[in-house]
Each structure stands twice: as C-alpha cells, then as structure tokens.
ModelCIF file with pLDDT and N, C-alpha, C, O atoms, coordinates in Angstrom:
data_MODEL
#
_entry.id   MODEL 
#
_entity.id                         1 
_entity.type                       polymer 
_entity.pdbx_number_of_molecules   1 
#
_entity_poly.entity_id                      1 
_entity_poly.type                           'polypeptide(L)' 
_entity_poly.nstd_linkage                   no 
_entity_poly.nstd_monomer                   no 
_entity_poly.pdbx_seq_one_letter_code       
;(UNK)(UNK)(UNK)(UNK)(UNK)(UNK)(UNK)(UNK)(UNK)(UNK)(UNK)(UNK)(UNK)(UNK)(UNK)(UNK)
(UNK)(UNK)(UNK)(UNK)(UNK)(UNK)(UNK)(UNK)(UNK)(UNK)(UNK)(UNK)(UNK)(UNK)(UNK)(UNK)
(UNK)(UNK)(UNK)(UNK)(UNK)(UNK)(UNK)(UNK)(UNK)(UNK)(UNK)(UNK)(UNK)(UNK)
;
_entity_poly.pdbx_seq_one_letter_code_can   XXXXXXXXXXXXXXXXXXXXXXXXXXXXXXXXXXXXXXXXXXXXXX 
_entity_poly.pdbx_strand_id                 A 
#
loop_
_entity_poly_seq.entity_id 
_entity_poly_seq.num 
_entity_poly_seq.mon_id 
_entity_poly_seq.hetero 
1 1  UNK n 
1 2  UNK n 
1 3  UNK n 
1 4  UNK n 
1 5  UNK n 
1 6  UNK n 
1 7  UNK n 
1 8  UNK n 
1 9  UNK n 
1 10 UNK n 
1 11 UNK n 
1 12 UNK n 
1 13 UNK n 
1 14 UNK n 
1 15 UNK n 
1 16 UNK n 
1 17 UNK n 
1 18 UNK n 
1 19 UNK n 
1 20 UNK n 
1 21 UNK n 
1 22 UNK n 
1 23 UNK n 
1 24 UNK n 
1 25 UNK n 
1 26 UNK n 
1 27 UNK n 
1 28 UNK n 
1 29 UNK n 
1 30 UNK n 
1 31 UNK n 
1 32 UNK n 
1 33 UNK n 
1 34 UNK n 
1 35 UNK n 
1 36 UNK n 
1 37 UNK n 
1 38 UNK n 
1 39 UNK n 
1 40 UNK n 
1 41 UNK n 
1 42 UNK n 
1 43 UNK n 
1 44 UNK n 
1 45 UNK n 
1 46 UNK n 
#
_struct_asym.id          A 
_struct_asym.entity_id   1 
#
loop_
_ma_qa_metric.id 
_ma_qa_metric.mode 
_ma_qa_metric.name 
_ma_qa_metric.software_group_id 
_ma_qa_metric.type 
1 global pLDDT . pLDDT 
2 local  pLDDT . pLDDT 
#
_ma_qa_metric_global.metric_id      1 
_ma_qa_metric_global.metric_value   93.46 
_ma_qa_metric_global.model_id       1 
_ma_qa_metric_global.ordinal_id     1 
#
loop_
_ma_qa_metric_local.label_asym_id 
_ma_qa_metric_local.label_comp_id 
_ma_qa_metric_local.label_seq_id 
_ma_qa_metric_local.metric_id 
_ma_qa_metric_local.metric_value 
_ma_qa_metric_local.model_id 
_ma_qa_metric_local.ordinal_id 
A UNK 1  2 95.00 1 1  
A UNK 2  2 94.00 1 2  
A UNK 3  2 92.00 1 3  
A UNK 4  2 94.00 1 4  
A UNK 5  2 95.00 1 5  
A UNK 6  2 93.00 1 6  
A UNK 7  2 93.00 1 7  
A UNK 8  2 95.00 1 8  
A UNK 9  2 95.00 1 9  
A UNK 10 2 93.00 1 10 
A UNK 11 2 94.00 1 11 
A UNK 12 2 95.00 1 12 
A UNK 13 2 95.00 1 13 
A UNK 14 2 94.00 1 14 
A UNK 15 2 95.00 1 15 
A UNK 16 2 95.00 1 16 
A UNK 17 2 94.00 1 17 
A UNK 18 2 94.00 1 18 
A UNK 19 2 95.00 1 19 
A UNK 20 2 95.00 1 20 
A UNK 21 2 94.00 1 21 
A UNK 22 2 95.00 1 22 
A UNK 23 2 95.00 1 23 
A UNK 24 2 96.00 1 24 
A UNK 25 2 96.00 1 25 
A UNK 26 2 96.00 1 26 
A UNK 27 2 96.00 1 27 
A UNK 28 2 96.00 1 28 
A UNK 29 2 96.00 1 29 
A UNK 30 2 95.00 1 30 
A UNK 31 2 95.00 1 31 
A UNK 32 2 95.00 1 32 
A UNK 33 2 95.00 1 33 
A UNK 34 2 95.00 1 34 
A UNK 35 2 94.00 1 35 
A UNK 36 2 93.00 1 36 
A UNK 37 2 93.00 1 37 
A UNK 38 2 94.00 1 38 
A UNK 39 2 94.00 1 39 
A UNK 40 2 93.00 1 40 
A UNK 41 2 90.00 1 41 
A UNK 42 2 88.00 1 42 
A UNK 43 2 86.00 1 43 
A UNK 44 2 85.00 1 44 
A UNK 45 2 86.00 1 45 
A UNK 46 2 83.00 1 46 
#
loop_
_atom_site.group_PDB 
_atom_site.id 
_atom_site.type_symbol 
_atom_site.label_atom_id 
_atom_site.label_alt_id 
_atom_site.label_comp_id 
_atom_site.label_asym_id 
_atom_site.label_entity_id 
_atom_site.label_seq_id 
_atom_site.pdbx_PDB_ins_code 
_atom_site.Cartn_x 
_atom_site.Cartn_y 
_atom_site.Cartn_z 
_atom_site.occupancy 
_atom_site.B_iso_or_equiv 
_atom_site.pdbx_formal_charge 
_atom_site.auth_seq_id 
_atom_site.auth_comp_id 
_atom_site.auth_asym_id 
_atom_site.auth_atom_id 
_atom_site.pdbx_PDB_model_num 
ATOM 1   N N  . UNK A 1 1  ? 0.836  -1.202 0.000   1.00 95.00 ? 1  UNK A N  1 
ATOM 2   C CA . UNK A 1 1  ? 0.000  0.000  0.000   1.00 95.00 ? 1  UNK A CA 1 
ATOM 3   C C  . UNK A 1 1  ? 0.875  1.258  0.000   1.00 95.00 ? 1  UNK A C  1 
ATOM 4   O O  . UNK A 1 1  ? 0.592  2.198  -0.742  1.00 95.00 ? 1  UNK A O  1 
ATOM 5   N N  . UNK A 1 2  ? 2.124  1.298  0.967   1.00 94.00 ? 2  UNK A N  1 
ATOM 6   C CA . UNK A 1 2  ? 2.886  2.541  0.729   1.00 94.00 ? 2  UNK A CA 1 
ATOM 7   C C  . UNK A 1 2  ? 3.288  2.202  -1.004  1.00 94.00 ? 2  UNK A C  1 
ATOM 8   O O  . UNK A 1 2  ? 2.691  2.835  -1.874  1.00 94.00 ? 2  UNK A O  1 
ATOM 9   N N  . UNK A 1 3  ? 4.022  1.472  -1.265  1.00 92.00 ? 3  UNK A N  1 
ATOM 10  C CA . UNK A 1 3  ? 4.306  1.701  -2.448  1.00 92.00 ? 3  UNK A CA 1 
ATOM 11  C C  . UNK A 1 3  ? 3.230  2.253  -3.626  1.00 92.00 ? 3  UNK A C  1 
ATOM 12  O O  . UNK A 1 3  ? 3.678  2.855  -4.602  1.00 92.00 ? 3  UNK A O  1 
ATOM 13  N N  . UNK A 1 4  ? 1.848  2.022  -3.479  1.00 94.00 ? 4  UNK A N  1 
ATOM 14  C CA . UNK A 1 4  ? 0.817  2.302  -4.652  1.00 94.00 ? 4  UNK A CA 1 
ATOM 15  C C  . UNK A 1 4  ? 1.170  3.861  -4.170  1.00 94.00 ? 4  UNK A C  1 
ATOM 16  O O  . UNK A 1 4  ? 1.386  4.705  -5.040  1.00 94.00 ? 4  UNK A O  1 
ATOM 17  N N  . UNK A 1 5  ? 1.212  4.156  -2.996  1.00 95.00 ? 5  UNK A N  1 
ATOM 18  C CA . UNK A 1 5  ? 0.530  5.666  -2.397  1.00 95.00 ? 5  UNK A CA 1 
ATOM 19  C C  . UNK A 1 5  ? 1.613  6.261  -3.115  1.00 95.00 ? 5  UNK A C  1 
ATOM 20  O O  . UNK A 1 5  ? 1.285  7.116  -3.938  1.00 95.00 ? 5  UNK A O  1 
ATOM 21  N N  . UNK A 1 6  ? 3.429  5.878  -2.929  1.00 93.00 ? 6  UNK A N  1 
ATOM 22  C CA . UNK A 1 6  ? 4.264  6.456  -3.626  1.00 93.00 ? 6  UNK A CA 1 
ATOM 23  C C  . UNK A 1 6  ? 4.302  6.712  -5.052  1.00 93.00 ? 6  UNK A C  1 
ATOM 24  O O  . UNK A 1 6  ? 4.549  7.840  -5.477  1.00 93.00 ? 6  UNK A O  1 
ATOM 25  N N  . UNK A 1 7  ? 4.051  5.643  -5.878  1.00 93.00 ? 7  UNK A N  1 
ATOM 26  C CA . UNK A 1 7  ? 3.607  5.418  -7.033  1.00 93.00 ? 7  UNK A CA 1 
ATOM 27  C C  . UNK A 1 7  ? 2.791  6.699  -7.618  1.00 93.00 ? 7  UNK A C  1 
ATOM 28  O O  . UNK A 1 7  ? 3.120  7.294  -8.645  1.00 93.00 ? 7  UNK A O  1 
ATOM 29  N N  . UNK A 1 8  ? 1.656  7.033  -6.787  1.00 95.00 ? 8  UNK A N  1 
ATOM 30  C CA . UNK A 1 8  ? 0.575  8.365  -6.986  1.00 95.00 ? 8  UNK A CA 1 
ATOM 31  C C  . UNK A 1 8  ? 1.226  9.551  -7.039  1.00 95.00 ? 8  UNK A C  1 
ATOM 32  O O  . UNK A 1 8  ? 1.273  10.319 -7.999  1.00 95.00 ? 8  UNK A O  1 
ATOM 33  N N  . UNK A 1 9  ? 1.778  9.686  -5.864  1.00 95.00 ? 9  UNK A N  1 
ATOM 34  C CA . UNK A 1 9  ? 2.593  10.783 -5.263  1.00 95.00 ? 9  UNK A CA 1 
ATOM 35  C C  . UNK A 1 9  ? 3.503  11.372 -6.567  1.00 95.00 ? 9  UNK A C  1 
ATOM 36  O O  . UNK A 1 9  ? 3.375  12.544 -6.919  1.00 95.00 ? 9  UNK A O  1 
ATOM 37  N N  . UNK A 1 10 ? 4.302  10.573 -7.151  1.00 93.00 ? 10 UNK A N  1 
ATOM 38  C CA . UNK A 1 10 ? 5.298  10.619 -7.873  1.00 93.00 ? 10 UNK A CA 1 
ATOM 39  C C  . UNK A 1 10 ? 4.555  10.987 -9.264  1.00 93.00 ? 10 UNK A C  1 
ATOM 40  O O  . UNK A 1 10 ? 5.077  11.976 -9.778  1.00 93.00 ? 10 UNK A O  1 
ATOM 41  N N  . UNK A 1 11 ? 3.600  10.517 -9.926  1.00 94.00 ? 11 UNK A N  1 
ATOM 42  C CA . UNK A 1 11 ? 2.563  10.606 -11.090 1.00 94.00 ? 11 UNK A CA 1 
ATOM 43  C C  . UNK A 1 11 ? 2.046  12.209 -11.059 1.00 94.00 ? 11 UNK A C  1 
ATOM 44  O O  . UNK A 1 11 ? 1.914  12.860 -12.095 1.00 94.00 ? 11 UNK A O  1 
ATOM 45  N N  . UNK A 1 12 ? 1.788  12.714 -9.796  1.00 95.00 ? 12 UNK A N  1 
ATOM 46  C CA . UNK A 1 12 ? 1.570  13.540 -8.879  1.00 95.00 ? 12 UNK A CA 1 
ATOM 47  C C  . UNK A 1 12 ? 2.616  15.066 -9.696  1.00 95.00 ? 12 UNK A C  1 
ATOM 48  O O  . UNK A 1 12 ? 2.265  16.089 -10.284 1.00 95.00 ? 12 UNK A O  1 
ATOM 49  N N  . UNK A 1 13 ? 3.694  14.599 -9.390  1.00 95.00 ? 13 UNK A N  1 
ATOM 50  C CA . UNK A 1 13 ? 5.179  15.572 -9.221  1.00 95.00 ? 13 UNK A CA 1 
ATOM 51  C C  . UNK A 1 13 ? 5.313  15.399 -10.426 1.00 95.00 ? 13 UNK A C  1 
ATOM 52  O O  . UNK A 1 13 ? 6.002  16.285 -10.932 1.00 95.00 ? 13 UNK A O  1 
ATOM 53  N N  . UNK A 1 14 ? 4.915  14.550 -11.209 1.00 94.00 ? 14 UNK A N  1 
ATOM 54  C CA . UNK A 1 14 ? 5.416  14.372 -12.588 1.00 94.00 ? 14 UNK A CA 1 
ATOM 55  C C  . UNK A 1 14 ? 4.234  14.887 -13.696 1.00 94.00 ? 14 UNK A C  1 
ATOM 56  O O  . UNK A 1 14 ? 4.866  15.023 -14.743 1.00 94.00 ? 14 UNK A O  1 
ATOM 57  N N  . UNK A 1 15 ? 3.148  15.154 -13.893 1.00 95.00 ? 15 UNK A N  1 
ATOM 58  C CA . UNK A 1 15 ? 2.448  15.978 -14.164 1.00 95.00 ? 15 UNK A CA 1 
ATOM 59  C C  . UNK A 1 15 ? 2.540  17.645 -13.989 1.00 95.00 ? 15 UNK A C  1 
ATOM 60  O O  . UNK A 1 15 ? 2.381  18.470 -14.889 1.00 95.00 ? 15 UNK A O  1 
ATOM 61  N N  . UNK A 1 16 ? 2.833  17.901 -12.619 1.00 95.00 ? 16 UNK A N  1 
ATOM 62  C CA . UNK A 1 16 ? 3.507  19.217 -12.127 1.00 95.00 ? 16 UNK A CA 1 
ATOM 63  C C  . UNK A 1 16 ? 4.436  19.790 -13.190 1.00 95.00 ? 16 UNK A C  1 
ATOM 64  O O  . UNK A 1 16 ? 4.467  20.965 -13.557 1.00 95.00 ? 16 UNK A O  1 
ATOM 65  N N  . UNK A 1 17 ? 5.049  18.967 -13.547 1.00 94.00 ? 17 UNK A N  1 
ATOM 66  C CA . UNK A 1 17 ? 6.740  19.394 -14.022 1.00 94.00 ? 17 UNK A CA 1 
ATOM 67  C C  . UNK A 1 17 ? 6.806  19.090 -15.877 1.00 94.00 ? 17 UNK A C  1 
ATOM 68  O O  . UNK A 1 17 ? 7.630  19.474 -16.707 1.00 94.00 ? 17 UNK A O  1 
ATOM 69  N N  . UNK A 1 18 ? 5.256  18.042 -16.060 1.00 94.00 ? 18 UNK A N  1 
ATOM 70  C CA . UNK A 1 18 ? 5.402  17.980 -17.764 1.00 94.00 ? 18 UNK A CA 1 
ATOM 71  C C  . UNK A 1 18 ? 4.545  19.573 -17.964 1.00 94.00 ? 18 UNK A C  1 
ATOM 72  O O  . UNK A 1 18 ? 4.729  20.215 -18.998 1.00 94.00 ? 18 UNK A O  1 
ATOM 73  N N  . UNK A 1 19 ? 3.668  20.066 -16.922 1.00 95.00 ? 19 UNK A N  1 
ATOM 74  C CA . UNK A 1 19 ? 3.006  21.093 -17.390 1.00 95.00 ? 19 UNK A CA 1 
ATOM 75  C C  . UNK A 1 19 ? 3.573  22.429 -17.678 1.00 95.00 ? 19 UNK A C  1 
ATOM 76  O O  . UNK A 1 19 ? 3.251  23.244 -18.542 1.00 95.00 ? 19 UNK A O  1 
ATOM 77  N N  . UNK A 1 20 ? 4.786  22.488 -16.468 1.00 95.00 ? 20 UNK A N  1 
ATOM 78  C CA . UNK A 1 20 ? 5.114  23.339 -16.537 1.00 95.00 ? 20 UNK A CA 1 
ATOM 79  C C  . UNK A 1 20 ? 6.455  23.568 -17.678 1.00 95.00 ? 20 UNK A C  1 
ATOM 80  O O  . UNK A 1 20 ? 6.808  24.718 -17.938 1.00 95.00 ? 20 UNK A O  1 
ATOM 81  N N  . UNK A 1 21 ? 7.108  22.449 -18.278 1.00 94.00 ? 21 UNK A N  1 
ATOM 82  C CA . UNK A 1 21 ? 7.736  22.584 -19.317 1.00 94.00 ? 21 UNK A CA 1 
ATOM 83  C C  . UNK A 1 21 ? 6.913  22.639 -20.218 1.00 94.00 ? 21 UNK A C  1 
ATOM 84  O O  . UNK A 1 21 ? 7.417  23.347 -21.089 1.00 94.00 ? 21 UNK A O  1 
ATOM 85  N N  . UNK A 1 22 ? 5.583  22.189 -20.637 1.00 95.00 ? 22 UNK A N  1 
ATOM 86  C CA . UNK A 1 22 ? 4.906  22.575 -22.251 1.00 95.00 ? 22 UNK A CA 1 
ATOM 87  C C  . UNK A 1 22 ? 4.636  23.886 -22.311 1.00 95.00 ? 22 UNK A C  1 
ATOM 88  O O  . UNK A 1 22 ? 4.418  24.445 -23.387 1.00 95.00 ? 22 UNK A O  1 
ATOM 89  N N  . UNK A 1 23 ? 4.623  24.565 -21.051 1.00 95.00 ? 23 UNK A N  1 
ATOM 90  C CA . UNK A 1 23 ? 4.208  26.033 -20.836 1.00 95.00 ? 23 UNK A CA 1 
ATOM 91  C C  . UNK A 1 23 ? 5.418  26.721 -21.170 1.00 95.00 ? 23 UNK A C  1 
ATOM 92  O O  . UNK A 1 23 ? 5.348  27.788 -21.778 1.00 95.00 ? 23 UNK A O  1 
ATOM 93  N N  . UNK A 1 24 ? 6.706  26.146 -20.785 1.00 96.00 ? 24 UNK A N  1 
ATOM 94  C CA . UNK A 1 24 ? 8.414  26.790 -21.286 1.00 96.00 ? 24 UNK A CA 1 
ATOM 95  C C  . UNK A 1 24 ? 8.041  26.990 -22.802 1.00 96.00 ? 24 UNK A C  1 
ATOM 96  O O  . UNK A 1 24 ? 7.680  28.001 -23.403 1.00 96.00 ? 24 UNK A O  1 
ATOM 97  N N  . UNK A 1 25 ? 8.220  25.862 -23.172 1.00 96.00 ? 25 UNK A N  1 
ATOM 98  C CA . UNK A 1 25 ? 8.401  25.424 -24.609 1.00 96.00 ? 25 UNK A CA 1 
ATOM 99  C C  . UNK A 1 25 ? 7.131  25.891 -25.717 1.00 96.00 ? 25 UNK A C  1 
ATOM 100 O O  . UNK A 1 25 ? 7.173  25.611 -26.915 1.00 96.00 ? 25 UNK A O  1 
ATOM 101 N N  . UNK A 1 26 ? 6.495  26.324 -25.346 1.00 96.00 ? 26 UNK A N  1 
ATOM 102 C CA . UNK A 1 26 ? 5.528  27.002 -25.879 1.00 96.00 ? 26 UNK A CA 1 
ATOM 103 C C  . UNK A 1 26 ? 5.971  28.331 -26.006 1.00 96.00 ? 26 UNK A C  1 
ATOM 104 O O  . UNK A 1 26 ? 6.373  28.708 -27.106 1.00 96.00 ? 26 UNK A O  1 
ATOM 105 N N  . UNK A 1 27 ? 5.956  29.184 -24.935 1.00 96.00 ? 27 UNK A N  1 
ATOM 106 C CA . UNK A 1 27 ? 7.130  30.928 -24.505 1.00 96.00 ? 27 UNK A CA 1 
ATOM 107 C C  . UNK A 1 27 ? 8.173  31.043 -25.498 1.00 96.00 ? 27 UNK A C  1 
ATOM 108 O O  . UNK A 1 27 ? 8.234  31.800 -26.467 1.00 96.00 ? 27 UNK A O  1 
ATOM 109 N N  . UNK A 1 28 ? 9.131  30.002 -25.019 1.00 96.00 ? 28 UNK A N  1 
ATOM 110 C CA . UNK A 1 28 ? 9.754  30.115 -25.861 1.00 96.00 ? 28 UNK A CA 1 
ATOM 111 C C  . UNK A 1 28 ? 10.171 30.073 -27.227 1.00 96.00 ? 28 UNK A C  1 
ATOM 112 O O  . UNK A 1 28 ? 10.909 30.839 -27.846 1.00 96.00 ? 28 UNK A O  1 
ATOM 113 N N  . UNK A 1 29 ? 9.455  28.850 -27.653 1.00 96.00 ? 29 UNK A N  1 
ATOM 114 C CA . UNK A 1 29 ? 9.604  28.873 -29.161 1.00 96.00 ? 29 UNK A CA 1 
ATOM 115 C C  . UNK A 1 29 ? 8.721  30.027 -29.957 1.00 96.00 ? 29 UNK A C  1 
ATOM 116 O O  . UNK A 1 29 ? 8.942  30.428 -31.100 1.00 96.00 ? 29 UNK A O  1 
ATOM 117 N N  . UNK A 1 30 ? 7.868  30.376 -29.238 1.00 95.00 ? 30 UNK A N  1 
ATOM 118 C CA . UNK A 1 30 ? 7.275  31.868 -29.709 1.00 95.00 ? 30 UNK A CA 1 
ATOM 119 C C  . UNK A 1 30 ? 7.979  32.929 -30.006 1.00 95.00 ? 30 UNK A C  1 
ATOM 120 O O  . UNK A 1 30 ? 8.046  33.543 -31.071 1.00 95.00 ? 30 UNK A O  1 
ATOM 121 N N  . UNK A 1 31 ? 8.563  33.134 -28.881 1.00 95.00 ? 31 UNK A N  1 
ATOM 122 C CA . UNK A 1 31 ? 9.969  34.283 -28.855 1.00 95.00 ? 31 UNK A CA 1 
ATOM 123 C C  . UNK A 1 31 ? 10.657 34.059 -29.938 1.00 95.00 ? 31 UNK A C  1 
ATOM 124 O O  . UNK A 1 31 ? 10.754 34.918 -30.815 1.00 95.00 ? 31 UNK A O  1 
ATOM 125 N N  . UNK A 1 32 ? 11.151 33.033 -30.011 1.00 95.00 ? 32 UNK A N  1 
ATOM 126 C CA . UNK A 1 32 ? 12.573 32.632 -30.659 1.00 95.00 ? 32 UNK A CA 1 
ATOM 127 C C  . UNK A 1 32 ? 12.354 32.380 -32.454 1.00 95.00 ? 32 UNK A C  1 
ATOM 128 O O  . UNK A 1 32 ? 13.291 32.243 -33.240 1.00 95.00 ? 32 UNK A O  1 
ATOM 129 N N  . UNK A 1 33 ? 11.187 32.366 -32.745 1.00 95.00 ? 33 UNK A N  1 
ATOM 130 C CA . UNK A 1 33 ? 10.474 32.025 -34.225 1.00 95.00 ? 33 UNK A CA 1 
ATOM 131 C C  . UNK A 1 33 ? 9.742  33.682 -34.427 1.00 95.00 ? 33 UNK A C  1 
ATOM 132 O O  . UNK A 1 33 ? 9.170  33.962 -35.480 1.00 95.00 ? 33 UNK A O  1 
ATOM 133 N N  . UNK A 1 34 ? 9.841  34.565 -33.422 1.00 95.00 ? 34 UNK A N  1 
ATOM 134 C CA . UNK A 1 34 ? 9.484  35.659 -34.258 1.00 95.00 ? 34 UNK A CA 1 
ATOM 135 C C  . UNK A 1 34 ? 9.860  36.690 -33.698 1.00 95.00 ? 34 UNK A C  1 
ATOM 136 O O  . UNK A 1 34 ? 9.152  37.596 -34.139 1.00 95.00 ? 34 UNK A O  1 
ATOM 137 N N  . UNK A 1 35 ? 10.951 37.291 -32.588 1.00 94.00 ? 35 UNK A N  1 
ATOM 138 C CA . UNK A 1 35 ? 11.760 37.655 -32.607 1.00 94.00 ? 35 UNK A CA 1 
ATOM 139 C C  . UNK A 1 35 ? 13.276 37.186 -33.248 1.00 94.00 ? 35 UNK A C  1 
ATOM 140 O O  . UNK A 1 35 ? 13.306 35.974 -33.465 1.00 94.00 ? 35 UNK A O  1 
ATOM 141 N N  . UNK A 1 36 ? 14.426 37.842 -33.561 1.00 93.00 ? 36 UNK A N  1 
ATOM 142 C CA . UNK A 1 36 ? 15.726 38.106 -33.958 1.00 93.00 ? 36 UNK A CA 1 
ATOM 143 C C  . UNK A 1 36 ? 16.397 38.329 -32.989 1.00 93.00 ? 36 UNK A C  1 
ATOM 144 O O  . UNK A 1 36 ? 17.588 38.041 -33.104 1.00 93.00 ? 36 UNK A O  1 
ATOM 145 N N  . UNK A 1 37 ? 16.042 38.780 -31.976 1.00 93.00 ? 37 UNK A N  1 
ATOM 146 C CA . UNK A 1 37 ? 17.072 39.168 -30.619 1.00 93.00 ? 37 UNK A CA 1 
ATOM 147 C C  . UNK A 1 37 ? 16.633 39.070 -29.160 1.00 93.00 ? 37 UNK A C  1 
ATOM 148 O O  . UNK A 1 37 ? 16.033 40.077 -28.785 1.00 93.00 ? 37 UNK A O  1 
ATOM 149 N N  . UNK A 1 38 ? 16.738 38.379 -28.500 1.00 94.00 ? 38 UNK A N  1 
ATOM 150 C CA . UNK A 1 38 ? 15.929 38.150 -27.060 1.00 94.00 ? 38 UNK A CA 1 
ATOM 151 C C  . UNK A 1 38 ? 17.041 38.346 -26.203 1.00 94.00 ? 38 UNK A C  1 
ATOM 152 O O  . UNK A 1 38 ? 17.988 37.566 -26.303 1.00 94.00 ? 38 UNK A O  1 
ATOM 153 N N  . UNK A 1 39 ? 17.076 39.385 -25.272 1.00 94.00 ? 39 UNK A N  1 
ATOM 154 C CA . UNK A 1 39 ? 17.672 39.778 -24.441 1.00 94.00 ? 39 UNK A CA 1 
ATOM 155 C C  . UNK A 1 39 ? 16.958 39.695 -23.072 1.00 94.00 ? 39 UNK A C  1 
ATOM 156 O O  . UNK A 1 39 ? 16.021 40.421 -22.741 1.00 94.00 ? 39 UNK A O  1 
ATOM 157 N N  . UNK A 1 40 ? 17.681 38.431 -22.091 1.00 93.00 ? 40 UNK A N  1 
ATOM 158 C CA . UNK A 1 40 ? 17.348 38.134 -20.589 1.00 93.00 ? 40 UNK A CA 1 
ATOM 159 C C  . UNK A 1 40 ? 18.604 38.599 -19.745 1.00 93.00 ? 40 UNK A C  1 
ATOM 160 O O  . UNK A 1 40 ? 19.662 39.109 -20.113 1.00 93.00 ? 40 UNK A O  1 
ATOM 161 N N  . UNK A 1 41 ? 18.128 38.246 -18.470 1.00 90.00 ? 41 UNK A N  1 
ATOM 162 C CA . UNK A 1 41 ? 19.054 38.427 -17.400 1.00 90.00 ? 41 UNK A CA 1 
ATOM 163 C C  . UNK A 1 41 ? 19.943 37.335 -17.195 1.00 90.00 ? 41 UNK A C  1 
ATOM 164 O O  . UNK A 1 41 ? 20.105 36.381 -17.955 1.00 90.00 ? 41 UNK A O  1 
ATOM 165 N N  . UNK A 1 42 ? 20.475 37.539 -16.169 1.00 88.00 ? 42 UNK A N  1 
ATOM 166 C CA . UNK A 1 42 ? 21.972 36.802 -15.686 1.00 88.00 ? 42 UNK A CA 1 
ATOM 167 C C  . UNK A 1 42 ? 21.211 36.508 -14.383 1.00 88.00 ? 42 UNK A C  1 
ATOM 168 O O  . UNK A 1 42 ? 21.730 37.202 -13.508 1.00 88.00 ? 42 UNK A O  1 
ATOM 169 N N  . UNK A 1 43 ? 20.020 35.645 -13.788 1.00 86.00 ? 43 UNK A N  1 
ATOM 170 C CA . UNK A 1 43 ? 19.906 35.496 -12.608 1.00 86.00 ? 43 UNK A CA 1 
ATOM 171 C C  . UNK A 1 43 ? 20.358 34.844 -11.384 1.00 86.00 ? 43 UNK A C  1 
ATOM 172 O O  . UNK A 1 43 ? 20.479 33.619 -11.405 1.00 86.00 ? 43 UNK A O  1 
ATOM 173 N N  . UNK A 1 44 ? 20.588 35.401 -10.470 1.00 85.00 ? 44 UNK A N  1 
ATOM 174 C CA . UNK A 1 44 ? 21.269 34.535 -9.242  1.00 85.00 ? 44 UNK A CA 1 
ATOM 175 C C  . UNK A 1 44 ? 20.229 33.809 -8.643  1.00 85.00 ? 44 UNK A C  1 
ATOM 176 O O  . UNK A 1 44 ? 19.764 34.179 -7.565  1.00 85.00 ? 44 UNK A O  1 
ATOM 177 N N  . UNK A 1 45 ? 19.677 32.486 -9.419  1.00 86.00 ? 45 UNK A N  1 
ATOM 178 C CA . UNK A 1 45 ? 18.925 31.886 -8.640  1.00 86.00 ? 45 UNK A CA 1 
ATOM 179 C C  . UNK A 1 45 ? 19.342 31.198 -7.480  1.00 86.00 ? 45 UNK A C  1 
ATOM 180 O O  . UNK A 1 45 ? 18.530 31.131 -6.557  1.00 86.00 ? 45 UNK A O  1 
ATOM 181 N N  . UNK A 1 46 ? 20.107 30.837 -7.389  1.00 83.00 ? 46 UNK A N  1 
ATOM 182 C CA . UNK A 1 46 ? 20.544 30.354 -5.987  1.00 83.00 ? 46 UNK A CA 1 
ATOM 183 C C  . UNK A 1 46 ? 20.393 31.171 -4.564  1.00 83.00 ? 46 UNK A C  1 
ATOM 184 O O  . UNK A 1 46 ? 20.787 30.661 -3.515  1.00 83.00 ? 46 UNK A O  1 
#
C-alpha cells in the first residue's frame, strides 16, 4: 500500500513538471520564431 501511495505521489510531481515545461516550450519557441534578438538576465537563482 505505501508503495501504490508512492507510485501516486510521484505521477503527482510528474504531471507538475510535464506542465510546466509545455508552458516553457511554448514561450519560448514563440519568442525565438518571431523575434531576432531576445535579451534576458543573468539570474542569481541560488
């Protein structure tokens, strides 16, 4: 039973993280197919 619950959990985190890359990859290839010059920052994410 822990293992099914982990199993979820993880399906869970992994939905999270395909959504939020189709949402990247969408931004970006927008930018990048109709702009010529995209100028970002240098962020200190850490």
């Amino acid at each position: 039973r822990w293992q099914r619950v982990q199993a979820r959990l993880g399906r869970a985190h992994a939905r999270v993280a395909h959504l939020r890359r189709d949402g990247l990859h969408k931004l970006t290839t927008r930018l990048t197919r109709e702009h010529g010059t995209v100028v970002a920052e240098d962020l200190n994410v850490s």
